[in-house]
N, C-alpha and C. Protein backbone atom coordinates (compact mmCIF):
# COMPACT_ATOMS: atom_id res chain seq x y z
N UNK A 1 -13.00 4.71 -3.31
CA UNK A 1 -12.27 4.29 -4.51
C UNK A 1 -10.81 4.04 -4.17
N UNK A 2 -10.41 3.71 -4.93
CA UNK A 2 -9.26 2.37 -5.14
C UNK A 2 -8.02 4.35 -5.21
N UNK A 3 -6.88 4.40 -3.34
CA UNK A 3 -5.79 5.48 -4.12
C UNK A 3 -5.15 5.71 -5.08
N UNK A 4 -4.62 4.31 -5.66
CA UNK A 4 -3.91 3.98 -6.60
C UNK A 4 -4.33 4.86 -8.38
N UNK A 5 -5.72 4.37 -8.34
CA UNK A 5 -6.07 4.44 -9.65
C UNK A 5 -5.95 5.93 -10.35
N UNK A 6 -6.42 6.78 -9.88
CA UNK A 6 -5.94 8.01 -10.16
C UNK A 6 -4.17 8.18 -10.34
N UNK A 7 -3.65 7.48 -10.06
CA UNK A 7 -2.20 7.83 -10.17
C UNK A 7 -1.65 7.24 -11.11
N UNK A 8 -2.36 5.84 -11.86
CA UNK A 8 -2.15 4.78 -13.12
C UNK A 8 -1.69 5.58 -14.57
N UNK A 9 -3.03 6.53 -14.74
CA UNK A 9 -2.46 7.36 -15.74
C UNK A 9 -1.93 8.11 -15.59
N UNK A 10 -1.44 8.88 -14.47
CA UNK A 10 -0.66 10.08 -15.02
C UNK A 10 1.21 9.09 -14.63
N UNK A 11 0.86 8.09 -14.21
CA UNK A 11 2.47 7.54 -14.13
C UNK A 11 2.30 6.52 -15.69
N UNK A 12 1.74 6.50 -16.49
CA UNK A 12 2.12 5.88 -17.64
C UNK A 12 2.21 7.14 -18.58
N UNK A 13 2.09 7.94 -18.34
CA UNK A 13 1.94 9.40 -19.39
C UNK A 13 3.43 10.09 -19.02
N UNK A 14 3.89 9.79 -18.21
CA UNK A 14 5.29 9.91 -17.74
C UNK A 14 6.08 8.97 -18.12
N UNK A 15 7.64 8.99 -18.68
CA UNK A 15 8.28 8.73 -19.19
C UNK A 15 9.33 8.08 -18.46
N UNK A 16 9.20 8.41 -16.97
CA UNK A 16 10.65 7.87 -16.13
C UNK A 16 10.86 6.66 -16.27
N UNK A 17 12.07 6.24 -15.72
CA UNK A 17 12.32 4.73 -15.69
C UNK A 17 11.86 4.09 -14.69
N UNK A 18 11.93 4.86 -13.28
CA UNK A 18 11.28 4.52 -11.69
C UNK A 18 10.67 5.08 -11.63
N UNK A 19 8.84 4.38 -11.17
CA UNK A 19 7.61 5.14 -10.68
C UNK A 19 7.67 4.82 -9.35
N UNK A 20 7.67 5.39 -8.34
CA UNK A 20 7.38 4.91 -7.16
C UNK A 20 5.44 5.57 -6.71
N UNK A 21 4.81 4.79 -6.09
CA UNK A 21 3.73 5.75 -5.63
C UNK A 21 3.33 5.72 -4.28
N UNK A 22 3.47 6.71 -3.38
CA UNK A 22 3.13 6.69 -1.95
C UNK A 22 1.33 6.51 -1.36
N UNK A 23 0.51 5.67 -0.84
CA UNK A 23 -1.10 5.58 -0.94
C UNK A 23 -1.44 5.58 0.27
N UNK A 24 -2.28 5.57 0.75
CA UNK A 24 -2.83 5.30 2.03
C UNK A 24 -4.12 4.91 1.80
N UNK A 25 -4.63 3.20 2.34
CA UNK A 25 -5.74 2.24 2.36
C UNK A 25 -5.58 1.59 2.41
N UNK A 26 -6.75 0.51 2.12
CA UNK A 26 -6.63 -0.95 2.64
C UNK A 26 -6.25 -2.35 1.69
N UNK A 27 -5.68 -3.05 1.69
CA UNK A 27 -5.72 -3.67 0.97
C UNK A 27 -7.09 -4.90 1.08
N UNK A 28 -7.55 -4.99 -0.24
CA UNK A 28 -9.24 -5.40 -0.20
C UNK A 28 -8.57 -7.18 0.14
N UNK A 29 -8.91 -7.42 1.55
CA UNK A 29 -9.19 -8.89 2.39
C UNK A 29 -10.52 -9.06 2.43
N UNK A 30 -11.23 -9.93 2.16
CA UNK A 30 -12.20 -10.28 1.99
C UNK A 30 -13.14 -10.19 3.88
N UNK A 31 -13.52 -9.52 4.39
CA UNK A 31 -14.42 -9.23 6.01
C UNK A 31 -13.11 -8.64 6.48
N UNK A 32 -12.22 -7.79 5.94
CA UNK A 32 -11.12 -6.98 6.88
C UNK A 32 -11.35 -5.92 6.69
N UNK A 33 -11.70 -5.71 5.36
CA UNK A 33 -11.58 -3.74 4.66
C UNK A 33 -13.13 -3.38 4.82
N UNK A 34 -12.92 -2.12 4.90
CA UNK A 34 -14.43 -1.60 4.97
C UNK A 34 -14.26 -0.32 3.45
N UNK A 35 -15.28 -0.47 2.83
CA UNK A 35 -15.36 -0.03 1.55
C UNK A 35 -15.19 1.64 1.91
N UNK A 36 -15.50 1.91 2.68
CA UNK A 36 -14.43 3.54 2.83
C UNK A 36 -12.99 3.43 3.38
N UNK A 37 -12.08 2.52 3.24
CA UNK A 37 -10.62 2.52 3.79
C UNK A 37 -10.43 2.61 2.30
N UNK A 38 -10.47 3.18 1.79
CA UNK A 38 -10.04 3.44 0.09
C UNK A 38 -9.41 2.41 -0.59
N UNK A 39 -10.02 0.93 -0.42
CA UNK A 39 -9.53 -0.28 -0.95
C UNK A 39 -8.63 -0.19 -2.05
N UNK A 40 -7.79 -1.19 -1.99
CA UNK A 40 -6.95 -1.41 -3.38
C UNK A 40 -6.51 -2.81 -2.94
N UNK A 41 -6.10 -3.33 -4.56
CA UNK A 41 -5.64 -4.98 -4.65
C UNK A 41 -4.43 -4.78 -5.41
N UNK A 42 -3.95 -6.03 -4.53
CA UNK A 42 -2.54 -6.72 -5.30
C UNK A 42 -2.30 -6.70 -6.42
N UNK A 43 -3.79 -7.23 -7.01
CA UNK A 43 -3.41 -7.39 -8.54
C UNK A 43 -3.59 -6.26 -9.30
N UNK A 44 -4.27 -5.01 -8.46
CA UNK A 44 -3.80 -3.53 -9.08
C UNK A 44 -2.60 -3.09 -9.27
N UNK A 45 -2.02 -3.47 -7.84
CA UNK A 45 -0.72 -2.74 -7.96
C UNK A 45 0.30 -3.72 -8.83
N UNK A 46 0.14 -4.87 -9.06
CA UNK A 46 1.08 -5.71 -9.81
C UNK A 46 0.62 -5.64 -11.54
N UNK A 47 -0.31 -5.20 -11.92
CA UNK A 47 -0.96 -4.53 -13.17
C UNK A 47 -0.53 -3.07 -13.29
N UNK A 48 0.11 -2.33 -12.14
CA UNK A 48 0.28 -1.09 -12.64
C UNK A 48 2.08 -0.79 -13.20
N UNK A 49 2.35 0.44 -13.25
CA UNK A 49 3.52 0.84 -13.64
C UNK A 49 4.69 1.28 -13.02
N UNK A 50 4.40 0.78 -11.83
CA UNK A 50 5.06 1.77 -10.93
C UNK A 50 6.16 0.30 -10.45
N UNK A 51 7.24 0.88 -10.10
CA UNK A 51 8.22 -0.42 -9.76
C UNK A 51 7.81 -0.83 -8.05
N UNK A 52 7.48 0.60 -7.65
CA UNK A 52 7.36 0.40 -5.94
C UNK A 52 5.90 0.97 -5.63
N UNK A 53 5.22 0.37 -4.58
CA UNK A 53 4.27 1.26 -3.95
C UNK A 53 4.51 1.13 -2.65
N UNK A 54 4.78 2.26 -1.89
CA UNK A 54 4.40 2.35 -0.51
C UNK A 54 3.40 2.70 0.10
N UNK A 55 2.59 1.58 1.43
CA UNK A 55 1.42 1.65 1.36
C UNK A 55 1.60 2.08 2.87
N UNK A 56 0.11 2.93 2.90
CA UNK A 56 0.17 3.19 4.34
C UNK A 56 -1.64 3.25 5.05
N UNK A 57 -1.74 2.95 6.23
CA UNK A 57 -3.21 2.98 7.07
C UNK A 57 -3.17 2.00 7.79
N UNK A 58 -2.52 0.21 7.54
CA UNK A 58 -2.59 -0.42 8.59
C UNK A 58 -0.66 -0.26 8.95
N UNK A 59 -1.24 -0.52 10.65
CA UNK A 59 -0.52 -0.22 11.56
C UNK A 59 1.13 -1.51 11.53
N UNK A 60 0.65 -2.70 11.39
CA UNK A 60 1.36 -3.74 10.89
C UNK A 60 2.33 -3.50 9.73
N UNK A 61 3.47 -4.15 9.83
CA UNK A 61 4.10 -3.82 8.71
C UNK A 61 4.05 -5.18 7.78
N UNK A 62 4.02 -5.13 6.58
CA UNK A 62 4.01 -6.42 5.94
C UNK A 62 4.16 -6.13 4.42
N UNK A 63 4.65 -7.16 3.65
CA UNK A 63 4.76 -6.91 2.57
C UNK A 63 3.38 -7.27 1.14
N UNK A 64 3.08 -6.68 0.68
CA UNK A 64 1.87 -7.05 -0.36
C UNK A 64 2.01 -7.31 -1.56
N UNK A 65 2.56 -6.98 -2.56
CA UNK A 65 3.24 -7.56 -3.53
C UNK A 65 4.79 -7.89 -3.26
N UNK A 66 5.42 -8.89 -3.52
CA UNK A 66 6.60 -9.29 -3.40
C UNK A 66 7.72 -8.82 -4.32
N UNK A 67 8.43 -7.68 -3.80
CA UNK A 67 9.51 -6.88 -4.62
C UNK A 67 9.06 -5.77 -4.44
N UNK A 68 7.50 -5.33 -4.43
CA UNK A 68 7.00 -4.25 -4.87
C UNK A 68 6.08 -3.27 -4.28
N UNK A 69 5.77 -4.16 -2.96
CA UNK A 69 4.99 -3.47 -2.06
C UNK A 69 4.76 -3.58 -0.77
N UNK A 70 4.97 -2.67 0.01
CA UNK A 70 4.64 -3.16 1.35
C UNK A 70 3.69 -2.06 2.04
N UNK A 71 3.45 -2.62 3.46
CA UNK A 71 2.83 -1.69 4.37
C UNK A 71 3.91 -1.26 5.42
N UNK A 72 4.47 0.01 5.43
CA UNK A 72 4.95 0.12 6.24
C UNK A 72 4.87 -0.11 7.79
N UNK A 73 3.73 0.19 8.27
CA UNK A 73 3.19 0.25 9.23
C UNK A 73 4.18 1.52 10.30
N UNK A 74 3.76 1.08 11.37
CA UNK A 74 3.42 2.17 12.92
C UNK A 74 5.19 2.06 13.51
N UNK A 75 5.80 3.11 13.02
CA UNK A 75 6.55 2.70 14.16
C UNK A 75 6.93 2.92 15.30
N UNK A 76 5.58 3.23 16.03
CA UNK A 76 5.58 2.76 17.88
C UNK A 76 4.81 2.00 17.57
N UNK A 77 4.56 1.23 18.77
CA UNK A 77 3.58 0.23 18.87
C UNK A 77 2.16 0.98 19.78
N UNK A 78 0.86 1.16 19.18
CA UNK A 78 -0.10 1.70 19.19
C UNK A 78 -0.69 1.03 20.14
N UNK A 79 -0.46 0.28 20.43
CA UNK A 79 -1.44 -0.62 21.85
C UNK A 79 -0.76 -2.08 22.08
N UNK A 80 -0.77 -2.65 23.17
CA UNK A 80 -0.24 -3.62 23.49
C UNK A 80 -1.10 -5.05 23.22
N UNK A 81 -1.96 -4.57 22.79
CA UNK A 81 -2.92 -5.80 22.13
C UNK A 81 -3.11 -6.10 20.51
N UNK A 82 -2.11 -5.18 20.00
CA UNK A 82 -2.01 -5.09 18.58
C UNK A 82 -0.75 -5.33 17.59
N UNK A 83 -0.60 -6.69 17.18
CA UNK A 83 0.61 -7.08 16.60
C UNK A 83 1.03 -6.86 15.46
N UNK A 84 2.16 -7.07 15.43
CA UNK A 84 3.01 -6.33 14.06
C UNK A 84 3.36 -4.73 14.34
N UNK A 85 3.23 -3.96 15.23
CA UNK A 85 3.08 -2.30 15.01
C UNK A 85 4.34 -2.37 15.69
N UNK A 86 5.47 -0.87 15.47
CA UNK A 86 6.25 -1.07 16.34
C UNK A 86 7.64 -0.93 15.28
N UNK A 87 7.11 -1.27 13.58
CA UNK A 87 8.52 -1.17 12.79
C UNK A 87 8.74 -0.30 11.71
N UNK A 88 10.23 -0.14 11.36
CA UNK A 88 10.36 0.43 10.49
C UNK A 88 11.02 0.13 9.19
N UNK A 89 10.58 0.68 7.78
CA UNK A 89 11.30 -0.03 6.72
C UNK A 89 12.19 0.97 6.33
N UNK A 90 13.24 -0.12 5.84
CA UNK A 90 14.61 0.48 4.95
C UNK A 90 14.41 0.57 3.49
């Protein structure tokens, strides 16, 4: 199941002005995710409440919703045959 979703309601039952939510899984790519990397979609996290999500499991860093989400990724680089690993976000 989807990390995110469990965290939907109890961050709308909360009152703050900034939700941030920290997850770890995959984001659902159609032959990339395997249905136990605890899938979640874009258009979850851009449907939810939270201003930020930080995502974590792939090694790559990249951004997934624009403003609002990224993958941090690895910062060493985990193998020399594996791109994107290696950074860190501010």
């Amino acid at each position: 199941t989807s990390p995110l979703a469990p965290l939907i309601p109890l961050a709308r039952a909360n009152h703050s002005e900034n939700k941030i939510a920290l997850i770890h899984g995959s984001l659902t790519i159609p032959e990339k995710h395997a249905a136990d990397d605890y899938p979640f979609s874009a258009k979850e996290i851009t449907e939810s409440p939270f201003a930020y999500v930080a995502c974590g499991n792939w090694h790559s860093g990249f951004e997934v919703v624009k403003d609002r989400a990224w993958f941090s990724g690895a910062p060493e680089a985990l193998s020399t045959q594996q791109s994107g690993s290696g950074c860190v976000m501010l």
